[in-house]
C-alpha atoms as a PDB file:
ATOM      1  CA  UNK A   1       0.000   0.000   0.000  1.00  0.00           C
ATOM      2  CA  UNK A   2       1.421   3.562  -0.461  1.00  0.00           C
ATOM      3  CA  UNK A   3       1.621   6.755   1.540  1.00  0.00           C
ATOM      4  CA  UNK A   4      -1.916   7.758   0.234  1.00  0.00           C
ATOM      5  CA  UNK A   5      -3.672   4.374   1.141  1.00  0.00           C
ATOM      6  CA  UNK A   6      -2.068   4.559   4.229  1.00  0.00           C
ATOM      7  CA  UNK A   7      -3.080   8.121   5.111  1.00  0.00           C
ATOM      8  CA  UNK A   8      -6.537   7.618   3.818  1.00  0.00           C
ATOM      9  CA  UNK A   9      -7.385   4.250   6.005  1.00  0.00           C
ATOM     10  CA  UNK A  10      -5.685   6.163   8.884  1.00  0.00           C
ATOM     11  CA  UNK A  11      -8.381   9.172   7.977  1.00  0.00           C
ATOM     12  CA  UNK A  12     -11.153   6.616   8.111  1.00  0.00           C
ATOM     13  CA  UNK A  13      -9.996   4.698  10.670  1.00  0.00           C
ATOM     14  CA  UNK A  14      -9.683   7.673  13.336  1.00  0.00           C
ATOM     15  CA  UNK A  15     -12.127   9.760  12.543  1.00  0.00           C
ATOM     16  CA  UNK A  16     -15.073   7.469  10.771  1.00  0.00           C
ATOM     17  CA  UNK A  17     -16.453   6.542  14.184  1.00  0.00           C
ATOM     18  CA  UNK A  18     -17.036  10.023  15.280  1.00  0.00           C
ATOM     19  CA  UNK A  19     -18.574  10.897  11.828  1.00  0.00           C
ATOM     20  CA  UNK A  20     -20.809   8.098  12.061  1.00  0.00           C
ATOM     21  CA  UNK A  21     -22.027   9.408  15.218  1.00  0.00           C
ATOM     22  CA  UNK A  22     -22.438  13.168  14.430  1.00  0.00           C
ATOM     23  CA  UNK A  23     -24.305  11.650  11.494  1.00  0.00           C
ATOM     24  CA  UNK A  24     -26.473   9.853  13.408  1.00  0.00           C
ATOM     25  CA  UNK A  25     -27.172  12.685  15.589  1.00  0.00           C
ATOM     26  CA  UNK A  26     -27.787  14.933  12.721  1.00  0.00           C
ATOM     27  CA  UNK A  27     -24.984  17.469  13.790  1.00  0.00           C
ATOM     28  CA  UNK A  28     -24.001  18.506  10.107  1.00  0.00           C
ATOM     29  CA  UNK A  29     -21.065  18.738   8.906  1.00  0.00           C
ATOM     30  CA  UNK A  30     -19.679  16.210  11.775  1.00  0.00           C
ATOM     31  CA  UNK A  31     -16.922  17.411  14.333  1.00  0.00           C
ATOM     32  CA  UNK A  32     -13.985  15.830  12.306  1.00  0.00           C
ATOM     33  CA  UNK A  33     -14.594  17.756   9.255  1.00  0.00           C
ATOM     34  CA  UNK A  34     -15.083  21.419  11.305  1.00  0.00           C
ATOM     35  CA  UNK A  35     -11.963  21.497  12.279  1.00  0.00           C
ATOM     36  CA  UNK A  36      -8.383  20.944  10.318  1.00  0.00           C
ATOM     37  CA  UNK A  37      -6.498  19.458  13.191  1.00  0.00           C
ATOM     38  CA  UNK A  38      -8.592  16.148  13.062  1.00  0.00           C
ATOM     39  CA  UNK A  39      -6.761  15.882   9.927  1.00  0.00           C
ATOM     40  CA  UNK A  40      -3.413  17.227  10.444  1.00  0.00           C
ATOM     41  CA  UNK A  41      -3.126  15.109  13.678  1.00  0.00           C
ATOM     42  CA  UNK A  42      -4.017  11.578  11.320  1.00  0.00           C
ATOM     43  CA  UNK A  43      -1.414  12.737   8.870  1.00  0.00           C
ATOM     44  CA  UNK A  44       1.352  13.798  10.980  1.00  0.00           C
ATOM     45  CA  UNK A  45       0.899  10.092  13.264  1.00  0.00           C
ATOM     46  CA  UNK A  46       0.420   8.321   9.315  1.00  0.00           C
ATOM     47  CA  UNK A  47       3.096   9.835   8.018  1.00  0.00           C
ATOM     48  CA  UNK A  48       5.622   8.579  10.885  1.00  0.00           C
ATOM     49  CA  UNK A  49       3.672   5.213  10.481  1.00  0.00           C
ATOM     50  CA  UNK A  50       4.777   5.146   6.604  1.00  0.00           C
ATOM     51  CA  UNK A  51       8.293   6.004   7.529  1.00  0.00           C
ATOM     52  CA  UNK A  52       9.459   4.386  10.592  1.00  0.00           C
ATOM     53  CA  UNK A  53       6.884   0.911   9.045  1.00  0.00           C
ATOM     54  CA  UNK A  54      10.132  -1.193   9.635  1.00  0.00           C
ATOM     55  CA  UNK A  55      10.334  -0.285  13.699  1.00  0.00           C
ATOM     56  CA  UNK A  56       6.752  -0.134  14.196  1.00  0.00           C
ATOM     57  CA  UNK A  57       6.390  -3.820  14.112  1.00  0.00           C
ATOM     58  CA  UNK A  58       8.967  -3.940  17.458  1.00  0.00           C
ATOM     59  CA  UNK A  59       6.260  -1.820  19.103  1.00  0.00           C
ATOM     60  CA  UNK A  60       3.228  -4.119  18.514  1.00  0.00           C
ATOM     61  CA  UNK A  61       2.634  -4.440  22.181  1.00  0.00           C
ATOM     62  CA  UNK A  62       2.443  -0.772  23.116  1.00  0.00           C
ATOM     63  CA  UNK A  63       0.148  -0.288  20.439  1.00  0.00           C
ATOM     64  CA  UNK A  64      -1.937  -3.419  21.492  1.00  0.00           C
ATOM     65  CA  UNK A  65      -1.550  -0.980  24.805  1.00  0.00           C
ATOM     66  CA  UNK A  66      -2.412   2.351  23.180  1.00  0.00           C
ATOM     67  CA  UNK A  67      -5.251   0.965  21.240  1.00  0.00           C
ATOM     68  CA  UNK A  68      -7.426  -1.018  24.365  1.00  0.00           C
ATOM     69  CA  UNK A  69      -7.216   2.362  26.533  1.00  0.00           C
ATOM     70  CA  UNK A  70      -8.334   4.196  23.342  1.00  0.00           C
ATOM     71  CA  UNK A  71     -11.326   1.928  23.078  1.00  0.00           C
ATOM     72  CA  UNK A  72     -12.591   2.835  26.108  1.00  0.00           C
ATOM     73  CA  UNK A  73     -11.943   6.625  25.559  1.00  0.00           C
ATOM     74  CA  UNK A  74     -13.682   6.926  22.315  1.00  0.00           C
ATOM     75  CA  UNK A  75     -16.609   4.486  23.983  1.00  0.00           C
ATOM     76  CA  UNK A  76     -17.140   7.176  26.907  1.00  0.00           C
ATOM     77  CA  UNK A  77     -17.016  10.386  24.328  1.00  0.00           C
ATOM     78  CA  UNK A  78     -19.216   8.936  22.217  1.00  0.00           C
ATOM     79  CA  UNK A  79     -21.669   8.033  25.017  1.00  0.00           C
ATOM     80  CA  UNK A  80     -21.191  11.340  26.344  1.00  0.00           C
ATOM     81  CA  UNK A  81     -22.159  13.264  23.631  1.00  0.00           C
ATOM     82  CA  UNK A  82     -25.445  11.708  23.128  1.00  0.00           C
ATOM     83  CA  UNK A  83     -26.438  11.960  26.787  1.00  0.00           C
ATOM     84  CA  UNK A  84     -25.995  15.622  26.057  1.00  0.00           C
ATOM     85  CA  UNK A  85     -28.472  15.071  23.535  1.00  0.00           C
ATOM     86  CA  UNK A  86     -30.838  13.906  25.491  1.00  0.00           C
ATOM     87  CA  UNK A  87     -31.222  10.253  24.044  1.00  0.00           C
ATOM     88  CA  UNK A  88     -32.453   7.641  26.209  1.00  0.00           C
ATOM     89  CA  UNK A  89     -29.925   5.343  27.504  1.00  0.00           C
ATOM     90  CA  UNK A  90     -29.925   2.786  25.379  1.00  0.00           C
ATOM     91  CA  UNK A  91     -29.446   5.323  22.222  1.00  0.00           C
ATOM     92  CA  UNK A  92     -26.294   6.431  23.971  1.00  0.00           C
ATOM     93  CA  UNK A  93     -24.793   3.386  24.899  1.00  0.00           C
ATOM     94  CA  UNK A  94     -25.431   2.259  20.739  1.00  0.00           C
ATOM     95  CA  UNK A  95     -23.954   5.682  19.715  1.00  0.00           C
ATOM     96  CA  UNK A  96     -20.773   4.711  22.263  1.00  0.00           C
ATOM     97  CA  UNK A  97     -20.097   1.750  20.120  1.00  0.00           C
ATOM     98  CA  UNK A  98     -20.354   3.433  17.258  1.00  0.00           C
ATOM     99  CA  UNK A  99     -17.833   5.955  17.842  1.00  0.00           C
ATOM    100  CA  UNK A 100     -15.716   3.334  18.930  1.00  0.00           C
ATOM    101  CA  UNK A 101     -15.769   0.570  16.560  1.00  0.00           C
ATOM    102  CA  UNK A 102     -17.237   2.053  13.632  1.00  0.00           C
ATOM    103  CA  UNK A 103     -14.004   3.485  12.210  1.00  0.00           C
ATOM    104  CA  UNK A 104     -12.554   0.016  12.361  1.00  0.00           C
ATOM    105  CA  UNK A 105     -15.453  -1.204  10.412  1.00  0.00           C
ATOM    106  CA  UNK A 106     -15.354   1.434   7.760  1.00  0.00           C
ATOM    107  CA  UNK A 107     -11.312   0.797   7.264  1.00  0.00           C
ATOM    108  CA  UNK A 108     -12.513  -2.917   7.300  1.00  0.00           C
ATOM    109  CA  UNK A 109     -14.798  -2.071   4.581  1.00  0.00           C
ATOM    110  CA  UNK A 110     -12.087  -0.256   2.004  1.00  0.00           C
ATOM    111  CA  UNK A 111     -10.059  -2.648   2.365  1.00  0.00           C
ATOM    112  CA  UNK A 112     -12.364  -5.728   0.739  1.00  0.00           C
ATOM    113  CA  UNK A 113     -11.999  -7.452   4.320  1.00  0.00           C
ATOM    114  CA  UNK A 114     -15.051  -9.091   6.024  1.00  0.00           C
ATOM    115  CA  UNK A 115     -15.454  -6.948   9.388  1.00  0.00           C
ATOM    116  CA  UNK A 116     -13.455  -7.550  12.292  1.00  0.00           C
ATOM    117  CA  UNK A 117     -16.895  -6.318  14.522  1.00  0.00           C
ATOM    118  CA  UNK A 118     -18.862  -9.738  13.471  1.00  0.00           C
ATOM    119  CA  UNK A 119     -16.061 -11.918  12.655  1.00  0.00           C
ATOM    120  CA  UNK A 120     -15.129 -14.790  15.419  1.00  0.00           C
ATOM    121  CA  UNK A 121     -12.192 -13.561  17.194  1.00  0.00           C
ATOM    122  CA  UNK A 122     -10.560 -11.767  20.372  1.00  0.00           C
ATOM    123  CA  UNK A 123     -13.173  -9.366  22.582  1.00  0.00           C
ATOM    124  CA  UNK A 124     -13.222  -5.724  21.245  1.00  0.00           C
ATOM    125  CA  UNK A 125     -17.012  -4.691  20.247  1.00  0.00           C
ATOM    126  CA  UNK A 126     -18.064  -6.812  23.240  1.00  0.00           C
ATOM    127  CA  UNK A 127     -15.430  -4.829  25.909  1.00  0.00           C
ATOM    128  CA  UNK A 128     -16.765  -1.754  23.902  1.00  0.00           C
ATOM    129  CA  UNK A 129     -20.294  -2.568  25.492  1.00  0.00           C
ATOM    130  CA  UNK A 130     -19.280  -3.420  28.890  1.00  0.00           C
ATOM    131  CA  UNK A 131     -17.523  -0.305  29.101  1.00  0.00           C
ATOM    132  CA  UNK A 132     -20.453   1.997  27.935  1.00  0.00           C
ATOM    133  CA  UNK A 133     -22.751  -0.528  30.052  1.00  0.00           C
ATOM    134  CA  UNK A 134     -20.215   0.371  33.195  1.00  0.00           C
ATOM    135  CA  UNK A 135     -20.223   4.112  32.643  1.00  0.00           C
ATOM    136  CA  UNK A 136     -24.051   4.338  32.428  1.00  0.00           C
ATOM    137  CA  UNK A 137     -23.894   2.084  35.830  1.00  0.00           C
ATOM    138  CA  UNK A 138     -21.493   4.363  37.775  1.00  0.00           C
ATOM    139  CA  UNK A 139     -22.141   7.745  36.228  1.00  0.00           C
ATOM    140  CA  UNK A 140     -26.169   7.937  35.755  1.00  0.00           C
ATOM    141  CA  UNK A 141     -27.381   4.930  38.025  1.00  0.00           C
ATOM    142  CA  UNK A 142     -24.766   5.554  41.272  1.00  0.00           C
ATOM    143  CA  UNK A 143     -24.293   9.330  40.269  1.00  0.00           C
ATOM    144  CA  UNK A 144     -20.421   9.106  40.517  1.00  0.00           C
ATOM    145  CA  UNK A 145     -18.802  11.911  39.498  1.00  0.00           C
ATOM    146  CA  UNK A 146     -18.385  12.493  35.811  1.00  0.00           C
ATOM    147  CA  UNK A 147     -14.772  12.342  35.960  1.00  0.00           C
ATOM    148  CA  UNK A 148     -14.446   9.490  38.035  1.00  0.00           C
ATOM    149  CA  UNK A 149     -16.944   7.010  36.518  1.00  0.00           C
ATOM    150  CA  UNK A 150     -14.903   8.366  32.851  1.00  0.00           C
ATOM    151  CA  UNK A 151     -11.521   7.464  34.610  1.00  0.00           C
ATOM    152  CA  UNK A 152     -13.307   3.904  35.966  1.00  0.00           C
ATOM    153  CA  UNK A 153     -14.824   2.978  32.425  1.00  0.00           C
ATOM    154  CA  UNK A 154     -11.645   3.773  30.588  1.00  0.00           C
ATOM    155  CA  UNK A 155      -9.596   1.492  32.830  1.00  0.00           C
ATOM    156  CA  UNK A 156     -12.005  -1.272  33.159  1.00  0.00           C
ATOM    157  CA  UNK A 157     -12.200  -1.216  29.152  1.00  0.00           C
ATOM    158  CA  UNK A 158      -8.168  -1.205  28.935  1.00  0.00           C
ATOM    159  CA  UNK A 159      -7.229  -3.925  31.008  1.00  0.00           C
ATOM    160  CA  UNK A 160     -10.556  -6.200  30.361  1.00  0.00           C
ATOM    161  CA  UNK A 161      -9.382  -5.587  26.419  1.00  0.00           C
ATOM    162  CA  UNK A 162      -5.359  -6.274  27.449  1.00  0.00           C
ATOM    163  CA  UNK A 163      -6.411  -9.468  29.704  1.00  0.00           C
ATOM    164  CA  UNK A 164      -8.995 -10.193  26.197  1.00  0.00           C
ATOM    165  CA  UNK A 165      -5.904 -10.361  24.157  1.00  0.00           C
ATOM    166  CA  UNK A 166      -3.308 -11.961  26.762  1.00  0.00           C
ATOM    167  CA  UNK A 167      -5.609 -14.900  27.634  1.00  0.00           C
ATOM    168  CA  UNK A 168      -7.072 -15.153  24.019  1.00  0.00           C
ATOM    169  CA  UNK A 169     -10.347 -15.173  25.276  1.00  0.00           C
ATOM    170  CA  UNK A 170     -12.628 -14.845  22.418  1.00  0.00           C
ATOM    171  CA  UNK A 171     -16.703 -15.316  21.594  1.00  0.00           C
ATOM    172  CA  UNK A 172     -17.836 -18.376  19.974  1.00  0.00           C
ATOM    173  CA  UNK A 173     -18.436 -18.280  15.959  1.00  0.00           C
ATOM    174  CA  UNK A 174     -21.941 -18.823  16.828  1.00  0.00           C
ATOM    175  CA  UNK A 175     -24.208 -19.636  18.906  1.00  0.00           C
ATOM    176  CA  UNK A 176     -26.742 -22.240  17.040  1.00  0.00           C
ATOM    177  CA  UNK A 177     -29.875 -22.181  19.600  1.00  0.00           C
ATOM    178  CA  UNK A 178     -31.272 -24.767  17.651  1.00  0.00           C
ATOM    179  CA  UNK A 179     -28.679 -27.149  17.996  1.00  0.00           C
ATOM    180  CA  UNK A 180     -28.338 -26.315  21.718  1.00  0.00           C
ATOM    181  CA  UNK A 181     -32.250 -27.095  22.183  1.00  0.00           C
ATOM    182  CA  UNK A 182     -31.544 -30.367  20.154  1.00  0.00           C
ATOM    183  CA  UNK A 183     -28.608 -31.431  22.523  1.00  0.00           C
ATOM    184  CA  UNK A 184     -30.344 -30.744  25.892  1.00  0.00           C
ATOM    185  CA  UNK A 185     -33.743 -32.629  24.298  1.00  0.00           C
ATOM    186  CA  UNK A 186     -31.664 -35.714  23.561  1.00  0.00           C
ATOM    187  CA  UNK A 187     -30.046 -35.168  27.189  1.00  0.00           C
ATOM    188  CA  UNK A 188     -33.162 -35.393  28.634  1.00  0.00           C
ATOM    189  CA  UNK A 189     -34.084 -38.567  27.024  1.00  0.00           C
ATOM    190  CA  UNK A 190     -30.944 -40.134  27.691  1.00  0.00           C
ATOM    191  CA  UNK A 191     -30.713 -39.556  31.441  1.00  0.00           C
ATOM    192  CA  UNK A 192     -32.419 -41.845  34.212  1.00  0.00           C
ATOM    193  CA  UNK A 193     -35.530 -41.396  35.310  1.00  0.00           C
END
């Protein structure tokens, strides 16, 4: 891929979540594309990526790092904003996963790649939820501080997503209710009476 693939998934990556939200909350034009240091930010950080590419492989783990306690940042803002909207809770705790997995899903989308978000794999949309899930908890139902239940969110999010990725715990492919139903009829038939 060169320089302007790179800079143009790192554009959609970082800032398509947000977008998506503002979108979805009908703020026109969205955050991102008000202001030029969205921009300048994702080019200057691509733009190292492109050239120092050979030593950013070394540094896999702090960006495994970086990444989980940004998930649980960009979970919180999002679900911010749209409790300043107003929106009932469930709303906001959608438009929290949006803003943070929905870049990932976009990038996932230019690049011809079936999304990460429904794929089988390591916990990331699902920490995403327990995160917003936690925040509504401490900051609306046990009226913690703002600050606070932000601070407790974004570090339950981080190390639930490190320990995710550590322990390679992962969802199952599927879950096939039917064929659970089927098992636990033949158990019952099976077992002694």
């Amino acid at each position: 891929m060169d320089a302007m693939g790179v800079l143009a998934l790192a554009i959609s990556t970082s800032v398509g979540g947000g977008m998506l939200r503002d979108v979805l909350l009908g703020q026109e034009p969205p955050a991102a594309l008000r202001s030029s240091r969205f921009f300048l930010a994702v080019a200057t950080c691509a733009l190292i990526a492109v050239v120092f590419a050979p030593w950013m492989a070394r540094l896999h783990r702090a960006l495994d790092v970086v990444d989980a306690l940004l998930l649980g940042v960009w979970v919180v803002l999002g679900l911010e904003k749209a409790l300043a909207f107003h929106l009932p809770l469930p709303s906001a705790v959608f438009l929290g996963l949006v803003t943070s997995v929905g870049g990932g899903v976009i990038r996932d989308v230019l690049l011809g790649e079936p999304s990460a978000l429904v794929a089988p794999g390591e916990l990331y949309a699902s920490v995403a939820l327990l995160c917003a899930l936690t925040y509504v908890a401490l900051a609306v139902g046990l009226e913690l501080p703002e600050p606070l239940a932000e601070m407790i969110s974004i570090a339950f999010a981080t190390v639930l997503r490190l320990l995710a990725m550590w322990r390679k715990w992962w969802l199952p492919a599927r879950f096939d209710l039917l064929h659970l139903l089927d098992r636990l009829q033949a158990w019952r038939q099976r077992r002694p009476r």
